[in-house]
PDB file of N, CA and C in Angstrom:
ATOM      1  N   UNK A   1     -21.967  -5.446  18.990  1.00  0.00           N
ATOM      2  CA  UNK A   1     -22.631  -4.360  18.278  1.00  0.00           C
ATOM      3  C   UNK A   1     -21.867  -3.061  18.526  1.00  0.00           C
ATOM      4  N   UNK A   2     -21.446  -2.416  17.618  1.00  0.00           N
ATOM      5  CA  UNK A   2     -20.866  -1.187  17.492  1.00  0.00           C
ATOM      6  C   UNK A   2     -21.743   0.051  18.476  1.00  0.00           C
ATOM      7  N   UNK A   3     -20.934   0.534  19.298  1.00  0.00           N
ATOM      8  CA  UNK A   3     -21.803   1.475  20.349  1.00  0.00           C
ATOM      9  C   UNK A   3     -21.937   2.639  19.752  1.00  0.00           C
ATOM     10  N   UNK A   4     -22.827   3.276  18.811  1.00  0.00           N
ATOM     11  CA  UNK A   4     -23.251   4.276  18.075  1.00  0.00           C
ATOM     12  C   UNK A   4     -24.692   5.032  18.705  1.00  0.00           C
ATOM     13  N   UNK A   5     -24.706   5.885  18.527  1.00  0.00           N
ATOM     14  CA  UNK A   5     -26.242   7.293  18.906  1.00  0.00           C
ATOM     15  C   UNK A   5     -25.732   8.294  18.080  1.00  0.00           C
ATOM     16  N   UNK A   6     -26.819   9.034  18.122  1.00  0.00           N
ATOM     17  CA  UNK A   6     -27.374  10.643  17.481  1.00  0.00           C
ATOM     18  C   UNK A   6     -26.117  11.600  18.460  1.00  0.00           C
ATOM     19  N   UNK A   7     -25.455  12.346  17.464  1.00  0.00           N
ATOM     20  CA  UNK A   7     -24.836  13.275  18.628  1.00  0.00           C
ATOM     21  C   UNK A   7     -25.691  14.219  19.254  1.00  0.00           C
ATOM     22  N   UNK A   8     -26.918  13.963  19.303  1.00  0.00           N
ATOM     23  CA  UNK A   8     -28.150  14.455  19.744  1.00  0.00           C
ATOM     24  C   UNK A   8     -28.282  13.980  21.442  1.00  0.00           C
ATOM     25  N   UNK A   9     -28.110  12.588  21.437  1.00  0.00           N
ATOM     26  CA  UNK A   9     -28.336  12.114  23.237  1.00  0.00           C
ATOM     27  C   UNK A   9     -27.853  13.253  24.067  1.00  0.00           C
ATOM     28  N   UNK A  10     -28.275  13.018  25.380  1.00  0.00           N
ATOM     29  CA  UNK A  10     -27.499  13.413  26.374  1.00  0.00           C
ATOM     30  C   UNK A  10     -26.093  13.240  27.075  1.00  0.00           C
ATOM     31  N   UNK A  11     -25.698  13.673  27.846  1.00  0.00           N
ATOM     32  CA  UNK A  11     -23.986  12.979  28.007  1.00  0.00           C
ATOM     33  C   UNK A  11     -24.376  11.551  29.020  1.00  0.00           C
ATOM     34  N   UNK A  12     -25.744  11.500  29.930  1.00  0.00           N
ATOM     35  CA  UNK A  12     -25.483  10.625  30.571  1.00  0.00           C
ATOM     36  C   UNK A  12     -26.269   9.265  29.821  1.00  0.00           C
ATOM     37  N   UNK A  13     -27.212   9.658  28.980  1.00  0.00           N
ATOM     38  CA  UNK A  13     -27.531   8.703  28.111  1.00  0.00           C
ATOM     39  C   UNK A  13     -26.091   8.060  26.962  1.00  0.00           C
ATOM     40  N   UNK A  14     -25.210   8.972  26.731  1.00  0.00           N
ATOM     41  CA  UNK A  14     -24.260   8.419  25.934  1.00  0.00           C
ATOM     42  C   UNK A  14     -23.260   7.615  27.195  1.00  0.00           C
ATOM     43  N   UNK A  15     -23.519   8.194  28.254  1.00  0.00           N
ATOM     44  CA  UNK A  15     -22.266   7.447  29.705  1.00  0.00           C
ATOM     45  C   UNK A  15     -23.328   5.971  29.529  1.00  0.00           C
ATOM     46  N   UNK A  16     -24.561   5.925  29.449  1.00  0.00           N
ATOM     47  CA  UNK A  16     -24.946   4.702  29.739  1.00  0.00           C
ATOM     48  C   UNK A  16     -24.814   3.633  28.847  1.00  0.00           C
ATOM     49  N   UNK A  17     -24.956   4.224  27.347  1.00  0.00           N
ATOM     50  CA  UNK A  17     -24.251   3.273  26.323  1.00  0.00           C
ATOM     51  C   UNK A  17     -23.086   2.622  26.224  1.00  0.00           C
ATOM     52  N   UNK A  18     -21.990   4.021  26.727  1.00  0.00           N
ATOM     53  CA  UNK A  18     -20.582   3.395  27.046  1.00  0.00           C
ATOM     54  C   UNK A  18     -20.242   2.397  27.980  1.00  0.00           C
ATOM     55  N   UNK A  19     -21.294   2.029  29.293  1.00  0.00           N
ATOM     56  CA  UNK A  19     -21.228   1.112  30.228  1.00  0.00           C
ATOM     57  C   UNK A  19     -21.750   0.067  29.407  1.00  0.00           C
ATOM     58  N   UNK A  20     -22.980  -0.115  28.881  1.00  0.00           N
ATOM     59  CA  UNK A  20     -23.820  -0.799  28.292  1.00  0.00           C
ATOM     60  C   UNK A  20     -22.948  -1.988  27.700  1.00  0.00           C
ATOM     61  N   UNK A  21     -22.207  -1.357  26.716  1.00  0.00           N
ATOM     62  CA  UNK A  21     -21.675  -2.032  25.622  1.00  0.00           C
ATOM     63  C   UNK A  21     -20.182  -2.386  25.823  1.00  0.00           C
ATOM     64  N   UNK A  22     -19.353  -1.727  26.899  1.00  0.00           N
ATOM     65  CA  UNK A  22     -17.938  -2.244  27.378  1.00  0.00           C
ATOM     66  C   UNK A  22     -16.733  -1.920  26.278  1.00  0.00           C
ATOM     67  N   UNK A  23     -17.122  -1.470  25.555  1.00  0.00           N
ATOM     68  CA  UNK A  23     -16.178  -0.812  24.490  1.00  0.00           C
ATOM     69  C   UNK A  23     -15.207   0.162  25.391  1.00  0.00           C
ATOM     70  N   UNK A  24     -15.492   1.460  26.049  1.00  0.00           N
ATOM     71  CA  UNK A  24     -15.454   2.412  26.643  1.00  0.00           C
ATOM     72  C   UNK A  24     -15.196   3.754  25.595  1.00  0.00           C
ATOM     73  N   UNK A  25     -16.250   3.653  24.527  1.00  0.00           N
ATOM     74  CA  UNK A  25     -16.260   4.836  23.909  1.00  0.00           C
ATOM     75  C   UNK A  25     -17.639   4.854  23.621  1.00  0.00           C
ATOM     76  N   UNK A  26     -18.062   5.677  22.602  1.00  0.00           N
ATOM     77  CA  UNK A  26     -18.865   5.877  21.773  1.00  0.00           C
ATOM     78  C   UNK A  26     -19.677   6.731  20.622  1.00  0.00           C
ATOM     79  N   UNK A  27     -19.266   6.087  19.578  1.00  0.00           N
ATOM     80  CA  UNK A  27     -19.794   6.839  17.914  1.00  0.00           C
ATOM     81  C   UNK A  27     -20.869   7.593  18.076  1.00  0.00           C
ATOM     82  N   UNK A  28     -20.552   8.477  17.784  1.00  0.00           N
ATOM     83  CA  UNK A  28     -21.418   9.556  17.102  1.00  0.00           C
ATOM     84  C   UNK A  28     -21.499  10.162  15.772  1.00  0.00           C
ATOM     85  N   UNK A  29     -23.302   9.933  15.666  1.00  0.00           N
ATOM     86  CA  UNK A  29     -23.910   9.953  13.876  1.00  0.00           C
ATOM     87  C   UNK A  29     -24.075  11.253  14.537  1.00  0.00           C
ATOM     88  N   UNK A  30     -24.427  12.035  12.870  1.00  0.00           N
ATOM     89  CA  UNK A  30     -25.285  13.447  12.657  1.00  0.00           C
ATOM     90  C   UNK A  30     -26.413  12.787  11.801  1.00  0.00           C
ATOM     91  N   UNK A  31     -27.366  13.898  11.415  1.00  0.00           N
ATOM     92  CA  UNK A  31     -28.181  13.281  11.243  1.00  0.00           C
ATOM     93  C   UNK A  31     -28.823  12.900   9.701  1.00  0.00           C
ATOM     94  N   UNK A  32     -27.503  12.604   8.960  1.00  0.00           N
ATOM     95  CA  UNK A  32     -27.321  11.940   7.675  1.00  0.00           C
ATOM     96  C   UNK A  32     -26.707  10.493   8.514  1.00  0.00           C
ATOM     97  N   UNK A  33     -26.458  10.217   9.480  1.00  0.00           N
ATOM     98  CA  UNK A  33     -26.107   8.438  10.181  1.00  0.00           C
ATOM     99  C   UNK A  33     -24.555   8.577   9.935  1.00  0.00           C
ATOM    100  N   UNK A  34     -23.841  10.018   9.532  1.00  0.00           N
ATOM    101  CA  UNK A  34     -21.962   9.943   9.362  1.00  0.00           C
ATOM    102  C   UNK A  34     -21.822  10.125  10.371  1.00  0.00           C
ATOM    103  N   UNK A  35     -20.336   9.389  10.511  1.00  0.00           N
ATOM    104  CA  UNK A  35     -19.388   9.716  11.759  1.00  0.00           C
ATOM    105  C   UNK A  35     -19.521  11.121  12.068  1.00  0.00           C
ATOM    106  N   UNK A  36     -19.453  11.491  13.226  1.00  0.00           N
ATOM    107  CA  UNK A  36     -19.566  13.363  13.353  1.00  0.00           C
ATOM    108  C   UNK A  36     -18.517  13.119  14.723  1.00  0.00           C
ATOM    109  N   UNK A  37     -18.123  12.129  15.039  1.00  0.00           N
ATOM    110  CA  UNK A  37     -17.651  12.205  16.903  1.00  0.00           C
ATOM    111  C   UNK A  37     -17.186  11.157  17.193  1.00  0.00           C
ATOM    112  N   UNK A  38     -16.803  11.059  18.675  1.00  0.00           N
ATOM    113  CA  UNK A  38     -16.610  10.331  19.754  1.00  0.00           C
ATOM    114  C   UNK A  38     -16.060  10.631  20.792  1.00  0.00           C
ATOM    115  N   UNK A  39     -16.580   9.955  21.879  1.00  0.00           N
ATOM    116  CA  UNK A  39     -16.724  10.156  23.184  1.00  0.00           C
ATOM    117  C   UNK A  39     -16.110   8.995  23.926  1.00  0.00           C
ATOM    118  N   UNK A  40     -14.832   9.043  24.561  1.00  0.00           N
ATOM    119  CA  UNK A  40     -14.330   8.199  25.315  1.00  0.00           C
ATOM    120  C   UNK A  40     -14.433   8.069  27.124  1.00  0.00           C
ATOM    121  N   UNK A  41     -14.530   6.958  27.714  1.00  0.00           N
ATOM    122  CA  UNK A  41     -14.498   7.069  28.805  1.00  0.00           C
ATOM    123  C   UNK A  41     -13.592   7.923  29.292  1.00  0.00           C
ATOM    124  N   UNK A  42     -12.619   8.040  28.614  1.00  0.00           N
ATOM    125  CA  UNK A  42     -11.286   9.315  29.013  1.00  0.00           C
ATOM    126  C   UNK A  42     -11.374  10.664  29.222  1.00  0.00           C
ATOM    127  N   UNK A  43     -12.921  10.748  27.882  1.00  0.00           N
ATOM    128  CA  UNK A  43     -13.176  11.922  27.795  1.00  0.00           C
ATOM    129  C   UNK A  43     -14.043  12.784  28.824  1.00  0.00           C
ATOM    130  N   UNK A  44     -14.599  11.541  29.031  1.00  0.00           N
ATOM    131  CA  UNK A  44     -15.502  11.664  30.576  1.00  0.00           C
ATOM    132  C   UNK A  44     -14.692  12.137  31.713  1.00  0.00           C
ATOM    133  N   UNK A  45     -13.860  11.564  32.060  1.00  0.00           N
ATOM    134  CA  UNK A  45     -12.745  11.207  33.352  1.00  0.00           C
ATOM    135  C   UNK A  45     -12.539  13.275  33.349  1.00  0.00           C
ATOM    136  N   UNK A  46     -11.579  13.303  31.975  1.00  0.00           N
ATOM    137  CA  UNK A  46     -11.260  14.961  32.019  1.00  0.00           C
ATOM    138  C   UNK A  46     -12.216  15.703  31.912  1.00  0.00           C
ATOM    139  N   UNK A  47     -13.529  15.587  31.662  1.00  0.00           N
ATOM    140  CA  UNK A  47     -14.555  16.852  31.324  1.00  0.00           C
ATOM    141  C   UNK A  47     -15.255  16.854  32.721  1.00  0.00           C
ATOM    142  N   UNK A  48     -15.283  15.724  33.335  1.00  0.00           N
ATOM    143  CA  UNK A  48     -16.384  15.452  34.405  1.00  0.00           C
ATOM    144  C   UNK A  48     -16.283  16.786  35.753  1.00  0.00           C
ATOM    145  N   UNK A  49     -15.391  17.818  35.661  1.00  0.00           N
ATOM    146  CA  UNK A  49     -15.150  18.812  36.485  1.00  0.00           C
ATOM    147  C   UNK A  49     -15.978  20.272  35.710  1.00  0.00           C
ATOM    148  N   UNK A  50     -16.477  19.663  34.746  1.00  0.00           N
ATOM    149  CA  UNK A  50     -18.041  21.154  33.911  1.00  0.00           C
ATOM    150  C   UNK A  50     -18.803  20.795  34.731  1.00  0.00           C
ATOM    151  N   UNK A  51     -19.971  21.476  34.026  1.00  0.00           N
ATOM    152  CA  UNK A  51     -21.216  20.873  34.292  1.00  0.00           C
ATOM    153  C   UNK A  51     -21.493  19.713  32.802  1.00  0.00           C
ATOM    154  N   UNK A  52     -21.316  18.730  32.814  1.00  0.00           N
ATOM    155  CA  UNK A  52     -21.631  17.857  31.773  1.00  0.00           C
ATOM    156  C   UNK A  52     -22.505  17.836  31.420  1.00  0.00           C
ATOM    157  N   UNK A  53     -23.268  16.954  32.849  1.00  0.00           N
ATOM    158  CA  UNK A  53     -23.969  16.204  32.749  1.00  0.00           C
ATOM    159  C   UNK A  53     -25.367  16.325  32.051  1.00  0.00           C
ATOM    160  N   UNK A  54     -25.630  17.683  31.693  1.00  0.00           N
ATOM    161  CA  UNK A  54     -26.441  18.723  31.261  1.00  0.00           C
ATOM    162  C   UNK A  54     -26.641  18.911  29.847  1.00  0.00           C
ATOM    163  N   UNK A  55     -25.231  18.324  29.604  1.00  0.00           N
ATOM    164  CA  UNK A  55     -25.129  18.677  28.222  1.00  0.00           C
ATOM    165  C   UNK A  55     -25.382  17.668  26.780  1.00  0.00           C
ATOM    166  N   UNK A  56     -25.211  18.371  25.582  1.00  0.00           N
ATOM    167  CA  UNK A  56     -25.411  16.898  24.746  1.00  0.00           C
ATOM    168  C   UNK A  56     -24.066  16.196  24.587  1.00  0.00           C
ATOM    169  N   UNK A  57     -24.352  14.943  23.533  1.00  0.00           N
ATOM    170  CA  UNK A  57     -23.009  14.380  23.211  1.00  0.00           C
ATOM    171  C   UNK A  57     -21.923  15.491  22.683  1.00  0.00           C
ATOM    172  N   UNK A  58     -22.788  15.813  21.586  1.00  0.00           N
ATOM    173  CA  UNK A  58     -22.095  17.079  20.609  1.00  0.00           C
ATOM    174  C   UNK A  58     -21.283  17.842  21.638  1.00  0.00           C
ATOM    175  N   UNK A  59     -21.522  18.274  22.887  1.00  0.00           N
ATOM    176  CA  UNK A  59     -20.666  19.391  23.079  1.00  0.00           C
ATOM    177  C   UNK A  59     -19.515  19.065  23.480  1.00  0.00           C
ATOM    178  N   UNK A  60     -19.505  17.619  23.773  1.00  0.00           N
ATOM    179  CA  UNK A  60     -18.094  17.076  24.356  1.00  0.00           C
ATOM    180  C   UNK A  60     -17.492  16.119  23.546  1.00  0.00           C
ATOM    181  N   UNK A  61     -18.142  15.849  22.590  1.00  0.00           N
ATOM    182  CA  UNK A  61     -17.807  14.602  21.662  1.00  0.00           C
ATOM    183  C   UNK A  61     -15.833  15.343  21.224  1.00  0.00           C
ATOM    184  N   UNK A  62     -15.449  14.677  20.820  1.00  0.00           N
ATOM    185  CA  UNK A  62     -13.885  14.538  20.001  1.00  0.00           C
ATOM    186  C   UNK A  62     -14.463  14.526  18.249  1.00  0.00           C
ATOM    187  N   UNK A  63     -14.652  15.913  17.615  1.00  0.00           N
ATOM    188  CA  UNK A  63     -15.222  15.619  16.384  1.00  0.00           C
ATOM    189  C   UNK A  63     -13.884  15.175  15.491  1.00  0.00           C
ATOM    190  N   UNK A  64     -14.327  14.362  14.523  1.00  0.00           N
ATOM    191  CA  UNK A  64     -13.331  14.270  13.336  1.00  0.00           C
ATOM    192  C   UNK A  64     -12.200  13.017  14.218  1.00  0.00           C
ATOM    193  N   UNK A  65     -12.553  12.266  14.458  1.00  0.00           N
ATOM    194  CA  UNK A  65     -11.784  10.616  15.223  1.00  0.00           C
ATOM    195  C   UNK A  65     -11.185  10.465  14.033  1.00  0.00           C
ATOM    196  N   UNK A  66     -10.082   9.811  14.675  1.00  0.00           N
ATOM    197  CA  UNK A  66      -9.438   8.823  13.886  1.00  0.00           C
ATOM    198  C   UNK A  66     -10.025   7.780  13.412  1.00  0.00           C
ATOM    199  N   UNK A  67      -9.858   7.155  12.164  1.00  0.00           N
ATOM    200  CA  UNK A  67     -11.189   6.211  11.895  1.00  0.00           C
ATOM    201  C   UNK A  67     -10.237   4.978  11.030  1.00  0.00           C
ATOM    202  N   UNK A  68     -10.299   4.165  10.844  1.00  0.00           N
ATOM    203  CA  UNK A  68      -9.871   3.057   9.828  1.00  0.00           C
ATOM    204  C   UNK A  68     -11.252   2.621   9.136  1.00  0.00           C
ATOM    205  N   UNK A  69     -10.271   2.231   7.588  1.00  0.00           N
ATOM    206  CA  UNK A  69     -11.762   1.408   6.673  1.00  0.00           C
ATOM    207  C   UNK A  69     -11.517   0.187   6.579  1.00  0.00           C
ATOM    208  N   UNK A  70     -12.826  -0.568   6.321  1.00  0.00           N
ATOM    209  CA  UNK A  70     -12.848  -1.725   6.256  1.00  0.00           C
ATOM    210  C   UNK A  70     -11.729  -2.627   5.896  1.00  0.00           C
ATOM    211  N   UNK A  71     -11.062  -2.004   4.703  1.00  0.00           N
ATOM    212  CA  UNK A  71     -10.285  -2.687   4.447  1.00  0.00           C
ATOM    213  C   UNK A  71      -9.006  -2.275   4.746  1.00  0.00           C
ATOM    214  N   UNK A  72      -8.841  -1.628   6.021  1.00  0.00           N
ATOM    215  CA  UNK A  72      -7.234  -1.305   6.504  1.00  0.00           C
ATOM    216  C   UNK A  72      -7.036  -2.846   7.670  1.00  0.00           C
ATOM    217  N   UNK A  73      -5.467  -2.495   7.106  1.00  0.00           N
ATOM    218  CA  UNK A  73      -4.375  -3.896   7.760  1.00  0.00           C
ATOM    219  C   UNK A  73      -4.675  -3.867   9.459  1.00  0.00           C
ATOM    220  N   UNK A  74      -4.446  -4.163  10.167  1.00  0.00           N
ATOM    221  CA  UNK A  74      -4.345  -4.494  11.701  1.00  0.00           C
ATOM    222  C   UNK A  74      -2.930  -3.945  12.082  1.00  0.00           C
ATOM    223  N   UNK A  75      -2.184  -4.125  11.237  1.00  0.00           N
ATOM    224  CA  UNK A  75      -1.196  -3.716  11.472  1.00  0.00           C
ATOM    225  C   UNK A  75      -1.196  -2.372  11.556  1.00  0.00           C
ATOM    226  N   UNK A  76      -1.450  -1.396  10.318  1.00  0.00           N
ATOM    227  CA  UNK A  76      -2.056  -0.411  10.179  1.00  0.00           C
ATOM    228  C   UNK A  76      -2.690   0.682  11.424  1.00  0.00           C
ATOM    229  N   UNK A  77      -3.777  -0.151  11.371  1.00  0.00           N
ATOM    230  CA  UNK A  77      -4.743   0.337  12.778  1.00  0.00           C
ATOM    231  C   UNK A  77      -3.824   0.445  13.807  1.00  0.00           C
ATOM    232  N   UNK A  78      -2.879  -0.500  14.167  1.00  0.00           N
ATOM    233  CA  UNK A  78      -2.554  -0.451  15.711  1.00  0.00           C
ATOM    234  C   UNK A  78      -1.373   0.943  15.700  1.00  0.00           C
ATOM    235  N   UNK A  79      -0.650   1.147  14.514  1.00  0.00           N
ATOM    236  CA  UNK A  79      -0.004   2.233  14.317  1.00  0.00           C
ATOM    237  C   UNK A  79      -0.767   3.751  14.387  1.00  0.00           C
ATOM    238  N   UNK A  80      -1.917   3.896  13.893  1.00  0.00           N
ATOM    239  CA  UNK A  80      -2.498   4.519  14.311  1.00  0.00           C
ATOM    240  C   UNK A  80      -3.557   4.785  16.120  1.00  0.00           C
ATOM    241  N   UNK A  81      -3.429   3.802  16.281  1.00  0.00           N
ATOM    242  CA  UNK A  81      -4.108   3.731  17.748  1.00  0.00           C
ATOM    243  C   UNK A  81      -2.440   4.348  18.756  1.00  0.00           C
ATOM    244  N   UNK A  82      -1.452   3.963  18.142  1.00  0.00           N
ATOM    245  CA  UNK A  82      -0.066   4.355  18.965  1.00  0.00           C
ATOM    246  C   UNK A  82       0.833   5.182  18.616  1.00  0.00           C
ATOM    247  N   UNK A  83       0.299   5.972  17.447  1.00  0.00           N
ATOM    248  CA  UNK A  83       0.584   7.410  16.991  1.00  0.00           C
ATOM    249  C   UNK A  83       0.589   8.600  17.924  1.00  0.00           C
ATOM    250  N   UNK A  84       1.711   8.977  18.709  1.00  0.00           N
ATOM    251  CA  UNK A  84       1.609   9.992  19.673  1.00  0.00           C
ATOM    252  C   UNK A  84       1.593  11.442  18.649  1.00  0.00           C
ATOM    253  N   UNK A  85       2.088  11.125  17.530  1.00  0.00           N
ATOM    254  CA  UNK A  85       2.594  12.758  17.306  1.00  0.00           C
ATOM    255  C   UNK A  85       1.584  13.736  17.356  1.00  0.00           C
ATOM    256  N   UNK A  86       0.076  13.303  16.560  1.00  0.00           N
ATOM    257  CA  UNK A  86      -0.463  14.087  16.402  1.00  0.00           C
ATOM    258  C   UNK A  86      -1.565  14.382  17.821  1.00  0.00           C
ATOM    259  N   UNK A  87      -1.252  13.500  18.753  1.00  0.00           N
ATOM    260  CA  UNK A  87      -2.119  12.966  19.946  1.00  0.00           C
ATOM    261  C   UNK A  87      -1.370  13.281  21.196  1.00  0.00           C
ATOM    262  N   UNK A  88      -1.811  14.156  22.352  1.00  0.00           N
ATOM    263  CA  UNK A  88      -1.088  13.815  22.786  1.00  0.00           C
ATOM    264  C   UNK A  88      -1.465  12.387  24.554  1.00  0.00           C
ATOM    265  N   UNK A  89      -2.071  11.671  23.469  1.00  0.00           N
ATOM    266  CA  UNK A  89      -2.114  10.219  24.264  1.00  0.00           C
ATOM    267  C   UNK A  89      -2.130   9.170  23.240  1.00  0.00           C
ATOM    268  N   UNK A  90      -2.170   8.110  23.692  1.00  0.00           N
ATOM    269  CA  UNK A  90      -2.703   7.234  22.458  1.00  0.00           C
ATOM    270  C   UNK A  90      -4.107   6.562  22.644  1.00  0.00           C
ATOM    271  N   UNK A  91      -4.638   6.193  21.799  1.00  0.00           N
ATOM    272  CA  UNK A  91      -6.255   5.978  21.568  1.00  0.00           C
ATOM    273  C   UNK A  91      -6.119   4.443  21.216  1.00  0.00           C
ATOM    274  N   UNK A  92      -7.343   3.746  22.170  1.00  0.00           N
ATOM    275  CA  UNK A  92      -7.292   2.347  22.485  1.00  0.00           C
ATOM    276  C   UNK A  92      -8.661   1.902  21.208  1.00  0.00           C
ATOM    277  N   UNK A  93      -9.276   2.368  20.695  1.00  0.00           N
ATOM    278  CA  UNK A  93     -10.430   2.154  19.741  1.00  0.00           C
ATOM    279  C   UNK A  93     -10.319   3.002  18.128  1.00  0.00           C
ATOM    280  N   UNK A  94     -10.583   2.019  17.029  1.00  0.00           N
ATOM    281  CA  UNK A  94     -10.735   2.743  16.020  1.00  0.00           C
ATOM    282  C   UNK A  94     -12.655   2.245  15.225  1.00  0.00           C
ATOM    283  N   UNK A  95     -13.171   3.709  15.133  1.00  0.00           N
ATOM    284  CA  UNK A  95     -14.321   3.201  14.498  1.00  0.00           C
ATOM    285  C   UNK A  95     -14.015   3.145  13.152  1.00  0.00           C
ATOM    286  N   UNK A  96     -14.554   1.996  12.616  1.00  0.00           N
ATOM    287  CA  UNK A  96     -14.449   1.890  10.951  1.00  0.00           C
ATOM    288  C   UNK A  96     -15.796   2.088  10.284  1.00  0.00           C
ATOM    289  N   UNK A  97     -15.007   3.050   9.474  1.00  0.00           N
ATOM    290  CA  UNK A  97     -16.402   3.830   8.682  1.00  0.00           C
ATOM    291  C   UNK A  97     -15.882   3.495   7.274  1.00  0.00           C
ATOM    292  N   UNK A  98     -17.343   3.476   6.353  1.00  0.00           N
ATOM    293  CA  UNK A  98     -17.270   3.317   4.794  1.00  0.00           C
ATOM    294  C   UNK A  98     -16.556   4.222   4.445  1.00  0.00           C
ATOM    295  N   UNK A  99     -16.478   4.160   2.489  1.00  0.00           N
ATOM    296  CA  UNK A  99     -16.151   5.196   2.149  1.00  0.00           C
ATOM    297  C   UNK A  99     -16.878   6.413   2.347  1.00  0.00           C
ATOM    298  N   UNK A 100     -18.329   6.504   2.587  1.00  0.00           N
ATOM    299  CA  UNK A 100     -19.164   7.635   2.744  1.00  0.00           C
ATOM    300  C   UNK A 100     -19.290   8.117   4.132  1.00  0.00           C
ATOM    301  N   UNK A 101     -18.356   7.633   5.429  1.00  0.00           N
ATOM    302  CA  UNK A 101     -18.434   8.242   6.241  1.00  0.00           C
ATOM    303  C   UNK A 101     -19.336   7.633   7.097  1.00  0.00           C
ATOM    304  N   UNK A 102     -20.247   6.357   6.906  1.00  0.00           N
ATOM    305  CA  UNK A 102     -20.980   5.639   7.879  1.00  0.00           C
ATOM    306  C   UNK A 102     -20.438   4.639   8.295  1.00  0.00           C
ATOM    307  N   UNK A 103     -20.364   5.002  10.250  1.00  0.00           N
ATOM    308  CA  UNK A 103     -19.908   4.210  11.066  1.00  0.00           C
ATOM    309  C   UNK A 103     -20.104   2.316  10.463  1.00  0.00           C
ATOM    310  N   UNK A 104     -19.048   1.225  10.521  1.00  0.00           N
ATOM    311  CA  UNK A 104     -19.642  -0.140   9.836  1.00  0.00           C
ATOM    312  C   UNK A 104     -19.116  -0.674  11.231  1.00  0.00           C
ATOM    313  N   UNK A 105     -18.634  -0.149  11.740  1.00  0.00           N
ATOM    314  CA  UNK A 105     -17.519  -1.406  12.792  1.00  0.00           C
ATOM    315  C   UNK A 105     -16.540  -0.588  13.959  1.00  0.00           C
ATOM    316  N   UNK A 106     -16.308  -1.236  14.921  1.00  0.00           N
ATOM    317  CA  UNK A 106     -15.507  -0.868  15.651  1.00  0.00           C
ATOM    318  C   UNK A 106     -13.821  -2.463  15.947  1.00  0.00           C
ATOM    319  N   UNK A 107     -13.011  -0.810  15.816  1.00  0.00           N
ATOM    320  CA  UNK A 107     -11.550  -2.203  16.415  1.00  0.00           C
ATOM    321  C   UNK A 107     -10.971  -1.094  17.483  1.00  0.00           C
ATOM    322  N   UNK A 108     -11.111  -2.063  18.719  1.00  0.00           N
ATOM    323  CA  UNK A 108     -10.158  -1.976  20.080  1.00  0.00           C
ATOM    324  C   UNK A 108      -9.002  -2.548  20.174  1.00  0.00           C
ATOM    325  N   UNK A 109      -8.116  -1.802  21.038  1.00  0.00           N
ATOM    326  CA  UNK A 109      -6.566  -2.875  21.388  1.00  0.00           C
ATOM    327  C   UNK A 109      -6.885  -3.772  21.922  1.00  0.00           C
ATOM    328  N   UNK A 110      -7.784  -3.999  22.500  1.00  0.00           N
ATOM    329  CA  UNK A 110      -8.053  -5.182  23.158  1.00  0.00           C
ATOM    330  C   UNK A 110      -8.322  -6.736  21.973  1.00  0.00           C
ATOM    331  N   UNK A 111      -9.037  -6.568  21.339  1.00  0.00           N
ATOM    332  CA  UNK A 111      -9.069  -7.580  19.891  1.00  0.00           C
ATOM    333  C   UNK A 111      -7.789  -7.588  19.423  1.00  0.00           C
ATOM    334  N   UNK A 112      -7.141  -6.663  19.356  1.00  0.00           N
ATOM    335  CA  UNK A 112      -5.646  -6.758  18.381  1.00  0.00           C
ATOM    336  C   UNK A 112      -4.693  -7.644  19.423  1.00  0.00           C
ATOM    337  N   UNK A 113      -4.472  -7.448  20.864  1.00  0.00           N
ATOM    338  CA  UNK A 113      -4.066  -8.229  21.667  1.00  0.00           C
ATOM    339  C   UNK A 113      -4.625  -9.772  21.756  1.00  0.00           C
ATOM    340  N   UNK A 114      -5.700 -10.154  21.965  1.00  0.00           N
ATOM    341  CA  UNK A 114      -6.601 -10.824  21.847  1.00  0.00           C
ATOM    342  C   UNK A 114      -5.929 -12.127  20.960  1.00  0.00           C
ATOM    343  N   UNK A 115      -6.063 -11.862  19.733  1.00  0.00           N
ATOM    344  CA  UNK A 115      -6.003 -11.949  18.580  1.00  0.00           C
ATOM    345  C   UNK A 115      -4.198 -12.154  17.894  1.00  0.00           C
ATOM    346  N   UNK A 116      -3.358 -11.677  18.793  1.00  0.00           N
ATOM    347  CA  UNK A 116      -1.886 -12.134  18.955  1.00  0.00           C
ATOM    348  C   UNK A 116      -1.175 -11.059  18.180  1.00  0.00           C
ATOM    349  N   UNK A 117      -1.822 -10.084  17.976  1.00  0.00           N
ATOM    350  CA  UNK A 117      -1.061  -8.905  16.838  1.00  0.00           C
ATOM    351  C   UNK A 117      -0.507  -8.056  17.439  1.00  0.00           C
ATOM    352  N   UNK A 118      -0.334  -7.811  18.929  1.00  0.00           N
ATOM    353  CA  UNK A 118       0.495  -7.062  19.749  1.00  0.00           C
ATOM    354  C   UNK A 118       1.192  -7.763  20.475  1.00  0.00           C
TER     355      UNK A 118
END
C-alpha cells in the first residue's frame, strides 16, 4: 500500500507511517487528495536538529517531488531517481501520480533492483 496522509499529520505521526510501511518516505495529499509533498527518511536525518517534532508534515515536506505516471518506462524512472543535475543527491522512490495529480502508486530502487533492471 502506497504510504500516503494529509499534509495535515504531524511530523511524528508521518515518522510513524514511514516506519509502518518500510518504503522510507511518505506522500503527501492536500486537501483535494493531490500530490502536494514528500517526506523522506533523509529528510528526517537532516531536519531532525529543529524543533520538528512539533511541527506538521507541510512544514518539512519536499513540495513538488519528482513523480512518474503510470505509464512511464522503468527505464525512465530509474534515470530520473539518478538524475544528479537538478538534485543534489539522488532519490531512491518515485510516487506515481495520475494525470490529475492523485497519488496511484509508488516505485522504489529497491523493486527496480529486485526485478533485474539495475
Amino acid at each position: 500500500k502506497v504510504p500516503l496522509a494529509p499534509e495535515s499529520i504531524t511530523v511524528p505521526e508521518a515518522i510513524g507511517i514511514i516506519t509502518a510501511r518500510g518504503f522510507g518516505c511518505i506522500g503527501l495529499t492536500d486537501e483535494n487528495g493531490l500530490l502536494s509533498g514528500i517526506i523522506t527518511d533523509g529528510d528526517i536525518r537532516r531536519k531532525i536538529s529543529g524543533d520538528i517534532l512539533g511541527k506538521t508534515a507541510k512544514d518539512i515536506m519536499t513540495p513538488q517531488p519528482k513523480t512518474a505516471a503510470p505509464d512511464t518506462l522503468v527505464a525512465e524512472a530509474m534515470a530520473v531517481m539518478n538524475d544528479m543535475k537538478n538534485s543534489f543527491r539522488r532519490i531512491t522512490c518515485l510516487l506515481v501520480v495520475d494525470a490529475g495529480g492523485k497519488p496511484v502508486g509508488l516505485l522504489h530502487i529497491h523493486d527496480c533492483l529486485r526485478a533485474g533492471f539495475a
